[in-house]
Protein backbone atom coordinates (compact mmCIF):
# COMPACT_ATOMS: atom_id res chain seq x y z
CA UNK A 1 15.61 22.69 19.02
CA UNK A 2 14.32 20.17 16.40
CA UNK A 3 13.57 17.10 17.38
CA UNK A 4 14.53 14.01 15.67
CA UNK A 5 11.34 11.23 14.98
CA UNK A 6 12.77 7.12 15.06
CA UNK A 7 12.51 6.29 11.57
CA UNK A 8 10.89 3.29 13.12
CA UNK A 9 7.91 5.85 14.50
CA UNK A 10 7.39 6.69 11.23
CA UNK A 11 7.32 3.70 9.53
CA UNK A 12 4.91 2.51 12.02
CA UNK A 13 2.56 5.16 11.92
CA UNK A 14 2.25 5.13 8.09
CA UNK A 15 1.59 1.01 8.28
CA UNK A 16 -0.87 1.51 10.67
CA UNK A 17 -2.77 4.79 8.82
CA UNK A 18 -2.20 2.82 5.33
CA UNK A 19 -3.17 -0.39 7.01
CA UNK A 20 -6.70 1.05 8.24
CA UNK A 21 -6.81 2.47 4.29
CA UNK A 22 -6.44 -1.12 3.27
CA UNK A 23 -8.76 -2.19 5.92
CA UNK A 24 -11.55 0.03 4.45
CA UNK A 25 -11.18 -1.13 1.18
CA UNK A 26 -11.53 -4.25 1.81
CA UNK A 27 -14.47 -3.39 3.79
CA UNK A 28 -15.77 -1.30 1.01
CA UNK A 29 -14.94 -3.92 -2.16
CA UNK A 30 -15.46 -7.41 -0.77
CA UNK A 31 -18.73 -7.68 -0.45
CA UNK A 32 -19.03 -6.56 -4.16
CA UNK A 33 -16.90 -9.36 -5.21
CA UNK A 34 -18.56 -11.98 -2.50
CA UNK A 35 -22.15 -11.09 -3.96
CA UNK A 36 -20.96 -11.25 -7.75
CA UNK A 37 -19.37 -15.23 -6.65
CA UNK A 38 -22.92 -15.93 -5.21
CA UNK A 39 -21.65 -16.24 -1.64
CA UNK A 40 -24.00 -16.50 1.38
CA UNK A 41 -24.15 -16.26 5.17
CA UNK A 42 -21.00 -17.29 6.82
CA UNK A 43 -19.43 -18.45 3.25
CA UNK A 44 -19.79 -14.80 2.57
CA UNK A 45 -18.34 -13.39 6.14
CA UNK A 46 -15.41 -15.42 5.63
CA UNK A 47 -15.01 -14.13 2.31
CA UNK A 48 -15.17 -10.74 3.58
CA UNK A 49 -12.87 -10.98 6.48
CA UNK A 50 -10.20 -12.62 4.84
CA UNK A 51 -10.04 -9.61 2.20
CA UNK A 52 -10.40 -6.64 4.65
CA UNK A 53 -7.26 -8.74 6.11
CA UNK A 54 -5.59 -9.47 2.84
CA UNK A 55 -5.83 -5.55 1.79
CA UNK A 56 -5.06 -4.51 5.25
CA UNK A 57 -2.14 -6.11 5.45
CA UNK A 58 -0.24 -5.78 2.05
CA UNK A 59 -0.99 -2.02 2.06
CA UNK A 60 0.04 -1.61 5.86
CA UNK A 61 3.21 -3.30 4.82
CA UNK A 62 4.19 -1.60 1.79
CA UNK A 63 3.55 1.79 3.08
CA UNK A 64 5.40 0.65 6.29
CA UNK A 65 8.96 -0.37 3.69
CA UNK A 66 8.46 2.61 1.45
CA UNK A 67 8.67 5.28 4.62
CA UNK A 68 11.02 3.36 6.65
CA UNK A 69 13.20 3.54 3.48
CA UNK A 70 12.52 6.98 2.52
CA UNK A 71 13.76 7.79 6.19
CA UNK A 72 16.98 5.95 6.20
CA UNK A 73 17.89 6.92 2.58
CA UNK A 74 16.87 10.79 3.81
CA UNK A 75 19.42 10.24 6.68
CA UNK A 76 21.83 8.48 4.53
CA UNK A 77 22.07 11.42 2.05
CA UNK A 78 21.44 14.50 4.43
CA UNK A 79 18.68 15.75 2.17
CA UNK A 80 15.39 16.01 1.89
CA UNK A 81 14.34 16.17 -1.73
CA UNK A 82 12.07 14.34 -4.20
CA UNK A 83 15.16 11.78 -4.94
CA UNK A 84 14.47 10.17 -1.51
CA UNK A 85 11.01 8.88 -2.55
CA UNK A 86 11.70 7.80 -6.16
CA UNK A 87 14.60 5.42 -4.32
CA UNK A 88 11.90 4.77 -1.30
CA UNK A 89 9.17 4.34 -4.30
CA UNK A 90 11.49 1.43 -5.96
CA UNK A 91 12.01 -0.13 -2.32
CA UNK A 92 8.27 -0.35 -1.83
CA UNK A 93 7.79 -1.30 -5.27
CA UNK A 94 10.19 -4.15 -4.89
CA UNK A 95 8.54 -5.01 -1.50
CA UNK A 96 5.22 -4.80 -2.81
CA UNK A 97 6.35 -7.50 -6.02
CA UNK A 98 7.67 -9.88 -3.34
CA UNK A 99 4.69 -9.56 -1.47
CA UNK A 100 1.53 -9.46 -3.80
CA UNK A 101 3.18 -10.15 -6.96
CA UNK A 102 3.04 -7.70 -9.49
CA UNK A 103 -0.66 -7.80 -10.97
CA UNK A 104 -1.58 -6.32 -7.40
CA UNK A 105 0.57 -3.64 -7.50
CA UNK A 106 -1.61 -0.47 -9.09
CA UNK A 107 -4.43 -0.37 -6.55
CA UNK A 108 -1.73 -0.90 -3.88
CA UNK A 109 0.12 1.78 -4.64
CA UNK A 110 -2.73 4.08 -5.92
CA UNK A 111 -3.75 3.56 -2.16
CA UNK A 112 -0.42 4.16 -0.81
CA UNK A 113 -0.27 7.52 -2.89
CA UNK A 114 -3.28 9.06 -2.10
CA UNK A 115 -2.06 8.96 2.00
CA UNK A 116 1.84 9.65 1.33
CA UNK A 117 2.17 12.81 -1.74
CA UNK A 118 4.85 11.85 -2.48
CA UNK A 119 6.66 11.33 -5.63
CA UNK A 120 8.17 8.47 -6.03
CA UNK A 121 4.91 6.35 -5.46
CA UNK A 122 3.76 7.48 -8.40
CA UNK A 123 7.02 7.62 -10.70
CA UNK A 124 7.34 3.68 -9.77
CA UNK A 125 3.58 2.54 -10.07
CA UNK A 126 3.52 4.35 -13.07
CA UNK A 127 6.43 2.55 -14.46
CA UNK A 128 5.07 -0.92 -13.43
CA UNK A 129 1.44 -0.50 -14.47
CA UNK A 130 -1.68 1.24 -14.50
CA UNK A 131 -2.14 3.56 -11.89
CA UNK A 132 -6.06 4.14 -12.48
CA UNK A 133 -8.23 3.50 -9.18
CA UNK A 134 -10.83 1.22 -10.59
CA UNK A 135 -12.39 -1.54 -8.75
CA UNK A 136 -10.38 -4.77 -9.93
CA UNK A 137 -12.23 -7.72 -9.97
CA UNK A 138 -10.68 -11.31 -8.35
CA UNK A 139 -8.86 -12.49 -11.58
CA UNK A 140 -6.73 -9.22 -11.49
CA UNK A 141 -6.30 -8.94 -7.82
């Protein structure tokens, strides 16, 4: 017998695996951007922590929205096909405008992408911007 996973589980899981992706980034690009601002000592820990936060949480978020939808539009239909993350995709991508506003939107979603496969992440992202992963410096973030 199959058994059925809360659509909450999911949603959940993904925020927390996509949230940890952010986290890394953050960890991985702000001290980049803190040394190129000429930041120092604690100016520059703050600096630091409030990004790995920042990323952390918008990507945790958005990846949380776009699989919480994808399961409840999946249940909805009774299918399982490549429509349910295009809708889930436009969800997200709406969640991620209200969120970060839409100038943050292609390294968010290039991170969400790379953890979900899926094809709706892309589709949408696509449409909305540039989905290259290059480092993006404060102005564009």
């Amino acid at each position: 017998m199959e058994e059925v996973v809360p659509c909450s589980s999911i949603a959940v899981d993904s925020a927390l695996r996509i949230g940890t992706a952010g986290a890394i980034w953050g960890l991985c690009i702000s001290p980049h951007d803190a040394r190129e601002k000429g930041l120092t000592g604690a100016a520059k820990a703050s600096f630091v922590a409030k990004s790995v936060g920042r990323c952390s949480f918008q990507c945790g978020l958005i990846a949380g929205v776009f699989q919480m939808s994808h399961c409840w539009i999946e249940q909805y239909r009774g299918r399982k096909d490549w429509k349910n993350s295009v809708i889930a995709g436009a969800v997200g991508a709406a969640a991620a405008t209200a969120v970060t506003g839409i100038r943050k939107l292609p390294i968010t979603f290039w991170l969400l992408c790379q953890e979900e496969a899926s094809m709706g992440c892309p589709i949408v992202a696509s449409l909305l911007g540039n989905l290259s992963p290059t480092i993006f410096n404060e102005e564009q973030i």
